[in-house]
PDB file of N, CA and C in Angstrom:
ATOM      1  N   UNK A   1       5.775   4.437 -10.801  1.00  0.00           N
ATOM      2  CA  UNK A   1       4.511   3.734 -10.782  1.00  0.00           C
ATOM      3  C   UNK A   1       3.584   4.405  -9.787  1.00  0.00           C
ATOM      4  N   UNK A   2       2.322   3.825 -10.060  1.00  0.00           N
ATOM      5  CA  UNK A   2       0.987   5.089  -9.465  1.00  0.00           C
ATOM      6  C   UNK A   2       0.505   4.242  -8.365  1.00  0.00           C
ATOM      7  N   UNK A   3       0.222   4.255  -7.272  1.00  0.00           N
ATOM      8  CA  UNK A   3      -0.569   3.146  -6.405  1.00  0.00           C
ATOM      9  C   UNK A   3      -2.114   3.786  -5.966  1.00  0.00           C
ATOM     10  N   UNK A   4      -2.387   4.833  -6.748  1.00  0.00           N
ATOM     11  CA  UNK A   4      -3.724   5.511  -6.742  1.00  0.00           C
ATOM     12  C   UNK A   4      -5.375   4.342  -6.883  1.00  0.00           C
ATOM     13  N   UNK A   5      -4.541   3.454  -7.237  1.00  0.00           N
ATOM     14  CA  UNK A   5      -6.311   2.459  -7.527  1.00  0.00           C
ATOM     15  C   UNK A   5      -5.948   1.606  -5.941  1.00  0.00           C
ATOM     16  N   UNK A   6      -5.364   1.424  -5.714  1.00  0.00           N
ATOM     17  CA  UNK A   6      -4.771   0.773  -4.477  1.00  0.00           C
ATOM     18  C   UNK A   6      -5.145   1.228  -2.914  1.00  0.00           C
ATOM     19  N   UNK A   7      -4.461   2.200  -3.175  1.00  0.00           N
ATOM     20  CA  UNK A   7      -4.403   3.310  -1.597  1.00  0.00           C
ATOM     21  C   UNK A   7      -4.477   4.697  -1.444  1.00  0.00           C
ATOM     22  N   UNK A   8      -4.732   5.349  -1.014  1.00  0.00           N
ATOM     23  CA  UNK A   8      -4.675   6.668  -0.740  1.00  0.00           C
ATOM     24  C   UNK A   8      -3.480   7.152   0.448  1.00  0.00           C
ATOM     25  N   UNK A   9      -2.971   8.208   0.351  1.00  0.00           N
ATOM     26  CA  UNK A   9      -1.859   8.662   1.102  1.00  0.00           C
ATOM     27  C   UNK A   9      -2.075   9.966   1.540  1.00  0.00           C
ATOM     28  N   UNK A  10      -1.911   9.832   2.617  1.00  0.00           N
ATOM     29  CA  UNK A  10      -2.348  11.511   3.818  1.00  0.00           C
ATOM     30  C   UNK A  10      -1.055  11.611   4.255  1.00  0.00           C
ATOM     31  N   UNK A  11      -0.679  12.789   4.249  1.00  0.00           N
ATOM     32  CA  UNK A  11       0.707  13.457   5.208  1.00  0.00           C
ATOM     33  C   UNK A  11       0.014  15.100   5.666  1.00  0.00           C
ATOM     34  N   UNK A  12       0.844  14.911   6.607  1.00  0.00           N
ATOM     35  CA  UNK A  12       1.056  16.425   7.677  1.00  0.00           C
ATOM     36  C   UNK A  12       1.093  17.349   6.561  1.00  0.00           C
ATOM     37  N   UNK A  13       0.115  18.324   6.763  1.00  0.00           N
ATOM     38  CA  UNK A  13       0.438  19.599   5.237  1.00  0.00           C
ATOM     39  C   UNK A  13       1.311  20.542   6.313  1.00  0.00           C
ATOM     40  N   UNK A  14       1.388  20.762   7.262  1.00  0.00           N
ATOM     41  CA  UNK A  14       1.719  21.587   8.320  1.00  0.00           C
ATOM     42  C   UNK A  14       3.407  21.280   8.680  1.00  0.00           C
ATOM     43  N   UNK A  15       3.674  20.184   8.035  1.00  0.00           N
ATOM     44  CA  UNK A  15       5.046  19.794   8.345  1.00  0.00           C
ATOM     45  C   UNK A  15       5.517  18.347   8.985  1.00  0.00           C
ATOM     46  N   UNK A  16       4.264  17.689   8.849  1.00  0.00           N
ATOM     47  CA  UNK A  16       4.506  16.474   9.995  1.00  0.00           C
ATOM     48  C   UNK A  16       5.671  15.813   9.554  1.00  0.00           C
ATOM     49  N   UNK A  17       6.093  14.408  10.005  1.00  0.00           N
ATOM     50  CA  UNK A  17       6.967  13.666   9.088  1.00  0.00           C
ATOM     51  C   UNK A  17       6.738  11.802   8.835  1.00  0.00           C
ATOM     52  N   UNK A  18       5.109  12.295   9.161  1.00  0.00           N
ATOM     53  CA  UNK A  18       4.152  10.975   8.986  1.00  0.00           C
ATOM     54  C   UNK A  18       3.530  10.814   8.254  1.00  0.00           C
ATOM     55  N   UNK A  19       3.461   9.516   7.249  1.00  0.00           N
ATOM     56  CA  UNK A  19       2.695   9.668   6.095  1.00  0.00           C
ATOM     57  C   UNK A  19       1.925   8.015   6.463  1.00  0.00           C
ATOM     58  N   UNK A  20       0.422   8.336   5.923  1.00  0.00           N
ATOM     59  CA  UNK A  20      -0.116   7.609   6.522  1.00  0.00           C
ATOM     60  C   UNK A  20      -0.946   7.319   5.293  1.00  0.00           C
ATOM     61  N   UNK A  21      -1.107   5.254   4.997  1.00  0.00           N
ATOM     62  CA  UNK A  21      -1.357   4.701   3.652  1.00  0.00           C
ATOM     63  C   UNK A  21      -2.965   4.248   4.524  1.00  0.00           C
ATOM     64  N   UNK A  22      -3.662   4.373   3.385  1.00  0.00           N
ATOM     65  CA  UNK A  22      -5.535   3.952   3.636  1.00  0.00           C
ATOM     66  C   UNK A  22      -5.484   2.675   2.364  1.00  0.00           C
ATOM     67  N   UNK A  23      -5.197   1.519   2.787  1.00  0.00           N
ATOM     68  CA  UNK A  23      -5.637   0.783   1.613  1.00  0.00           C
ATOM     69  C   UNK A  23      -6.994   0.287   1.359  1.00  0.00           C
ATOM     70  N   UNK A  24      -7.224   0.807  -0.221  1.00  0.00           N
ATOM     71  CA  UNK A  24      -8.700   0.600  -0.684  1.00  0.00           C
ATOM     72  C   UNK A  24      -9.135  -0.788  -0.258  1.00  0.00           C
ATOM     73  N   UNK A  25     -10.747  -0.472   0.032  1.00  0.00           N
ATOM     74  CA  UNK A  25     -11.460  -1.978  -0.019  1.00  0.00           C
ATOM     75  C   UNK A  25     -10.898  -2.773  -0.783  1.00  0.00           C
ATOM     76  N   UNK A  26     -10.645  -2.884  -2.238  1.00  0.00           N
ATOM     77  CA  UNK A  26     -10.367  -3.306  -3.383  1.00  0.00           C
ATOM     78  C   UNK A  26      -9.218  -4.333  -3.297  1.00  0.00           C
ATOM     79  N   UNK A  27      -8.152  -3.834  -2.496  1.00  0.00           N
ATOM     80  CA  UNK A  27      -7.071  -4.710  -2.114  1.00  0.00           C
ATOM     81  C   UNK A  27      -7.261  -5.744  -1.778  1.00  0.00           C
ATOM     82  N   UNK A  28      -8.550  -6.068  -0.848  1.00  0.00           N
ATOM     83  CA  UNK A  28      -8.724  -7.459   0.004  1.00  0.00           C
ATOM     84  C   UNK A  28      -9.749  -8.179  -0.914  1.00  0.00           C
ATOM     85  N   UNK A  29      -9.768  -8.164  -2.304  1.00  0.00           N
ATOM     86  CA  UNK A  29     -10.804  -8.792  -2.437  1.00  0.00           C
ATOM     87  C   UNK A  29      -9.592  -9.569  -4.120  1.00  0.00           C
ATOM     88  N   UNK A  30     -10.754 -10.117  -4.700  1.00  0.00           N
ATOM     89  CA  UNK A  30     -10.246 -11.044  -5.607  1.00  0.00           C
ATOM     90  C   UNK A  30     -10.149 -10.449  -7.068  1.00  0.00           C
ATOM     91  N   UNK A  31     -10.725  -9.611  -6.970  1.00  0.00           N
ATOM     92  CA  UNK A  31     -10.704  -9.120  -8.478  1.00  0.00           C
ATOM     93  C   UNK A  31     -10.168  -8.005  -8.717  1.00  0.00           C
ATOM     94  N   UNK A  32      -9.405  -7.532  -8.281  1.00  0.00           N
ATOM     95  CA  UNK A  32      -9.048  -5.994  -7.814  1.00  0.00           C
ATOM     96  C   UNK A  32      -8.244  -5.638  -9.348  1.00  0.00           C
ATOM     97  N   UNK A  33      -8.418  -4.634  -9.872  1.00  0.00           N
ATOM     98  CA  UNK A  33      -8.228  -4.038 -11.221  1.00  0.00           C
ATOM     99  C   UNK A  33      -7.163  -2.682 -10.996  1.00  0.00           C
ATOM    100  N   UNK A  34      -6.294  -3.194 -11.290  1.00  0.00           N
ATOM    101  CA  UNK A  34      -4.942  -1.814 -11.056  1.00  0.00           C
ATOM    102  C   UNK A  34      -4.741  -1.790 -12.536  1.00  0.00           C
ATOM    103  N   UNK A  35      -3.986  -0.878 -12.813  1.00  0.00           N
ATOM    104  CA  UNK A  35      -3.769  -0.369 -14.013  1.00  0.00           C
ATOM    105  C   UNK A  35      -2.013  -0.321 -13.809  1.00  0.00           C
ATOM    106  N   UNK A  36      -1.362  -0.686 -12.236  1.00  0.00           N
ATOM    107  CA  UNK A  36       0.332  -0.695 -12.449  1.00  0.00           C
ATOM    108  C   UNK A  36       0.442  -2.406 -12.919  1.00  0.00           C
ATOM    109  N   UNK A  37       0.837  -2.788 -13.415  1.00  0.00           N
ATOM    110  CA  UNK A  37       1.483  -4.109 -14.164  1.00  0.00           C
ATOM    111  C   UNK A  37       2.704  -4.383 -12.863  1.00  0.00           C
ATOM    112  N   UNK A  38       3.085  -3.825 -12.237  1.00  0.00           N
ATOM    113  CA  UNK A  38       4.049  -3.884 -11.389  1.00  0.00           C
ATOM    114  C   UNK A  38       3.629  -4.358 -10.034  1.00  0.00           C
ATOM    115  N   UNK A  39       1.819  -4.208  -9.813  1.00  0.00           N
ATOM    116  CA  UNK A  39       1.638  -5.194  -8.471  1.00  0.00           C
ATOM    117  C   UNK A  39       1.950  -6.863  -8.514  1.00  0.00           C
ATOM    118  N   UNK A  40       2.160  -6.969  -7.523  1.00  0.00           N
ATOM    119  CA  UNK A  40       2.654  -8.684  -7.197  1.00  0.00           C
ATOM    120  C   UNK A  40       1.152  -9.228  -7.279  1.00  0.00           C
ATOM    121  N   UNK A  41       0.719 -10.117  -8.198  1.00  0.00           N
ATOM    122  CA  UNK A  41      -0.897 -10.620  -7.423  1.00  0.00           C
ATOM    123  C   UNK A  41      -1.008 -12.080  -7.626  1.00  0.00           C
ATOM    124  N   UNK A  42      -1.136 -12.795  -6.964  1.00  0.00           N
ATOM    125  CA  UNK A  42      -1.486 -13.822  -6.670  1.00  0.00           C
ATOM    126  C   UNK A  42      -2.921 -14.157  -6.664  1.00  0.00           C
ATOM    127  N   UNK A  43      -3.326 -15.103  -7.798  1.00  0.00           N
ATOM    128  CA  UNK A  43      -5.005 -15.497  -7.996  1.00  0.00           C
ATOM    129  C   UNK A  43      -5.496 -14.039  -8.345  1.00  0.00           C
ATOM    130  N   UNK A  44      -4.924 -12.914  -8.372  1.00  0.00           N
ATOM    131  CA  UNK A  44      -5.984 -11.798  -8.540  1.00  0.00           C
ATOM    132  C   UNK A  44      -5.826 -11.655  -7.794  1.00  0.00           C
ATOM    133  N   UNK A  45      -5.277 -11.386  -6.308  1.00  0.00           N
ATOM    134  CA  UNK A  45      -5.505 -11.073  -5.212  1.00  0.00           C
ATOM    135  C   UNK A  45      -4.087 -10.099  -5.124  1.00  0.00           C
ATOM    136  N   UNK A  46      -3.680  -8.802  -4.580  1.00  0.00           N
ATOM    137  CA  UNK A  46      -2.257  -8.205  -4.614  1.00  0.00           C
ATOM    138  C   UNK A  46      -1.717  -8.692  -3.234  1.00  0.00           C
ATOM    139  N   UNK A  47      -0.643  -8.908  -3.744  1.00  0.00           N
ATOM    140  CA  UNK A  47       0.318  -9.340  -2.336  1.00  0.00           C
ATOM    141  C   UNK A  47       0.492  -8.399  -1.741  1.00  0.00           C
ATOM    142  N   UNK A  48       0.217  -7.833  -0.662  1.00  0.00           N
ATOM    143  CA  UNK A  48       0.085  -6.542   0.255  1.00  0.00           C
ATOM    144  C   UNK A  48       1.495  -6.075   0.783  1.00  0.00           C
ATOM    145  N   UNK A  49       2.286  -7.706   1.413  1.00  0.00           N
ATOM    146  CA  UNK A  49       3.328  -7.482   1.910  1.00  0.00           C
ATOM    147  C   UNK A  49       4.436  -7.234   0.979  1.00  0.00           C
ATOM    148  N   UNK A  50       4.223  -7.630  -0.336  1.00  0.00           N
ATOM    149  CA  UNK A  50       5.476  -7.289  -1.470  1.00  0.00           C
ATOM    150  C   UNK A  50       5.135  -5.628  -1.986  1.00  0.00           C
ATOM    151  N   UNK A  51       3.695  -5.380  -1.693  1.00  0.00           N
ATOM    152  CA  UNK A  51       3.503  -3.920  -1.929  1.00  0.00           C
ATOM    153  C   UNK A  51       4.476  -2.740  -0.708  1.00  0.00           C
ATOM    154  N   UNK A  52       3.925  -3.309   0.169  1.00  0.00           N
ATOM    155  CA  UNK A  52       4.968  -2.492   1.171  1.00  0.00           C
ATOM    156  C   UNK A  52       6.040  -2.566   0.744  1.00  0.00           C
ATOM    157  N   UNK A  53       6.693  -3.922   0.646  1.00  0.00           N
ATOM    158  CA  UNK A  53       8.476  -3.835   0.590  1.00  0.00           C
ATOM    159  C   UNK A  53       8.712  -2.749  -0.249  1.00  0.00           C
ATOM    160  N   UNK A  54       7.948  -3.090  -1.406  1.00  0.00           N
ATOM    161  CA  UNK A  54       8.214  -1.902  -2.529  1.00  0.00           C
ATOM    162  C   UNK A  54       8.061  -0.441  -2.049  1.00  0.00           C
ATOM    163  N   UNK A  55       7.367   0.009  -1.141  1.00  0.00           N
ATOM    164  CA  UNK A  55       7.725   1.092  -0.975  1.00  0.00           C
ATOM    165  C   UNK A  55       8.628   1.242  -0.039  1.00  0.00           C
ATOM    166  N   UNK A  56       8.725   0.022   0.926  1.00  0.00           N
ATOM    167  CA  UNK A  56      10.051   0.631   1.429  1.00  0.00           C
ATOM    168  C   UNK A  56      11.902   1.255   0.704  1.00  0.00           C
ATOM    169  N   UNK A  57      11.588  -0.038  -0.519  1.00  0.00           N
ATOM    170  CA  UNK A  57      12.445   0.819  -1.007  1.00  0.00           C
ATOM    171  C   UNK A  57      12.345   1.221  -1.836  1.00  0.00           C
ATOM    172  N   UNK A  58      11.304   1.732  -2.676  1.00  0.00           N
ATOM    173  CA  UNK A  58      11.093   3.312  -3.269  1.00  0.00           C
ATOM    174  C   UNK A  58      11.520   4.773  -2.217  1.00  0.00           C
ATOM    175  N   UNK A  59      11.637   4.223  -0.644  1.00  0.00           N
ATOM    176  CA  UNK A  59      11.860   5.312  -0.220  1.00  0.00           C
ATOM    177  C   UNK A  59      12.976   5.309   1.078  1.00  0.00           C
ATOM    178  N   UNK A  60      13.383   4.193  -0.097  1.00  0.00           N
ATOM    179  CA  UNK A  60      15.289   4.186   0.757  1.00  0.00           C
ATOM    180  C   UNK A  60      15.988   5.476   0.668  1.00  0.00           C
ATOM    181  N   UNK A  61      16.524   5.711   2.196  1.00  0.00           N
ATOM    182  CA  UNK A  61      17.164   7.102   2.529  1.00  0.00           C
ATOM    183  C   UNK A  61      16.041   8.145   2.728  1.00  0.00           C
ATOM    184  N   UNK A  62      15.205   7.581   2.860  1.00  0.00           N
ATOM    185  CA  UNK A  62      13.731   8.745   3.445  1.00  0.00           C
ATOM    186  C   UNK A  62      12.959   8.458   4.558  1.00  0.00           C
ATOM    187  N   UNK A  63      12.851   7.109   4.320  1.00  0.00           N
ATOM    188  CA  UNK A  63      11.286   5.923   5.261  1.00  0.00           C
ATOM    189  C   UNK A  63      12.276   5.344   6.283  1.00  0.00           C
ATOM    190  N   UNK A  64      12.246   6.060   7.411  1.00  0.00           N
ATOM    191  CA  UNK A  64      12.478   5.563   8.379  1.00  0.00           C
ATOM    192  C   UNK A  64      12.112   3.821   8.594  1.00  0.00           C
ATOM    193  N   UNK A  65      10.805   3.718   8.883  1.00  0.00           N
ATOM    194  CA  UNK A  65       9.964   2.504   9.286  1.00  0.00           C
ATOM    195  C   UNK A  65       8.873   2.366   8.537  1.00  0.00           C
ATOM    196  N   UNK A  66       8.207   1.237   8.800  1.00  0.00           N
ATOM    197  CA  UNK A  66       7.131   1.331   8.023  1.00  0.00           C
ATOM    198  C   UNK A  66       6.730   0.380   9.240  1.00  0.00           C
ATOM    199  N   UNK A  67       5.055   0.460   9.650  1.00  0.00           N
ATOM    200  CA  UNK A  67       4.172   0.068  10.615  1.00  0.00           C
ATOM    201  C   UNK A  67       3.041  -0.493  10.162  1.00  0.00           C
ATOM    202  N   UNK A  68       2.471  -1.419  10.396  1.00  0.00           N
ATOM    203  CA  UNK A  68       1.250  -2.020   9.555  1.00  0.00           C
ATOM    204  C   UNK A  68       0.485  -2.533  10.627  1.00  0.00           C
ATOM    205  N   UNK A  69      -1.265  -2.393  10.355  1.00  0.00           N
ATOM    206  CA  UNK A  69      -1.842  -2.975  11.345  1.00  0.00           C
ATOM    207  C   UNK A  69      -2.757  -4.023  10.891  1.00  0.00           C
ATOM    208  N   UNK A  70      -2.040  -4.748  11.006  1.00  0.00           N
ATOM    209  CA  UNK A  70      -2.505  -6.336   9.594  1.00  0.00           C
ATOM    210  C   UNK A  70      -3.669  -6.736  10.197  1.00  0.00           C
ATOM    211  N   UNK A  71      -3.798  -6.515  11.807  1.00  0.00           N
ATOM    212  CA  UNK A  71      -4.927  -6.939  12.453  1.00  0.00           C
ATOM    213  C   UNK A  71      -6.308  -6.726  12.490  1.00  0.00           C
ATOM    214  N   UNK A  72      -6.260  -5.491  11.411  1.00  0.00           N
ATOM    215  CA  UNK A  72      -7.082  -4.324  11.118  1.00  0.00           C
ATOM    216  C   UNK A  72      -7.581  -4.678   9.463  1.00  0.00           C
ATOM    217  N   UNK A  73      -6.717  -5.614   9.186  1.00  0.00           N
ATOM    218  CA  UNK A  73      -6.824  -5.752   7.727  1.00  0.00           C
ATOM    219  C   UNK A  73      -8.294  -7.087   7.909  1.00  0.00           C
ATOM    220  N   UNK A  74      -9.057  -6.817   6.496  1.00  0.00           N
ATOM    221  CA  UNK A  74     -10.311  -7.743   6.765  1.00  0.00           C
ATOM    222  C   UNK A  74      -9.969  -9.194   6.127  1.00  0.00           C
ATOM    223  N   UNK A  75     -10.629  -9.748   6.818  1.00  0.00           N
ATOM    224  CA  UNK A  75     -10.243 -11.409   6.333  1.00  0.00           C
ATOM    225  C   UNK A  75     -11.576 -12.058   6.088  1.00  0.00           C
ATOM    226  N   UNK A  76     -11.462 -13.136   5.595  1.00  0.00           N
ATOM    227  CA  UNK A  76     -12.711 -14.236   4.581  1.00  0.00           C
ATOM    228  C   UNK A  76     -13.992 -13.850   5.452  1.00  0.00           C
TER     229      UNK A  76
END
C-alpha cells in the first residue's frame, strides 16, 4: 500500500539511518481523499495513530522506534 496522498518521506541519501514522515495538511482535516482503502478513518477523518502502528509493523525487523510530535500536530 502507497501512503503518498498522506505523507511524504525524507531519508539520509548519504547513508543516514533516519527516516523522517511530513504528514500532509490533508490528514488533519475531515475530508481527506486517499486512494489506500486500507486507512483506518473515522467520520472521514484518518486515524493517525493506527497509521503509525501500521508502519511500525510494515517495518518489523527494520524500525527501531518510531517518535511522534503530536504536539506539533494542528488541532480544531
Amino acid at each position: 500500500s502507497s501512503y503518498n496522498d498522506v505523507a511524504e518521506f525524507f531519508h539520509d541519501e548519504f547513508g543516514g539511518l533516519v527516516i523522517c514522515v511530513f504528514l500532509k495538511p490533508s490528514v488533519f482535516e475531515n475530508n481527506v481523499r486517499s486512494k489506500d482503502k486500507n486507512l483506518s478513518k473515522q467520520n472521514g477523518v484518518i486515524d493517525i495513530n493506527e497509521m503509525i502502528k501500521s508502519w511500525q509493523l510494515l517495518g518489523n525487523g527494520i524500525v527501531k522506534s518510531i517518535r511522534t510530535f503530536a504536539e506539533r500536530w494542528p488541532t480544531d
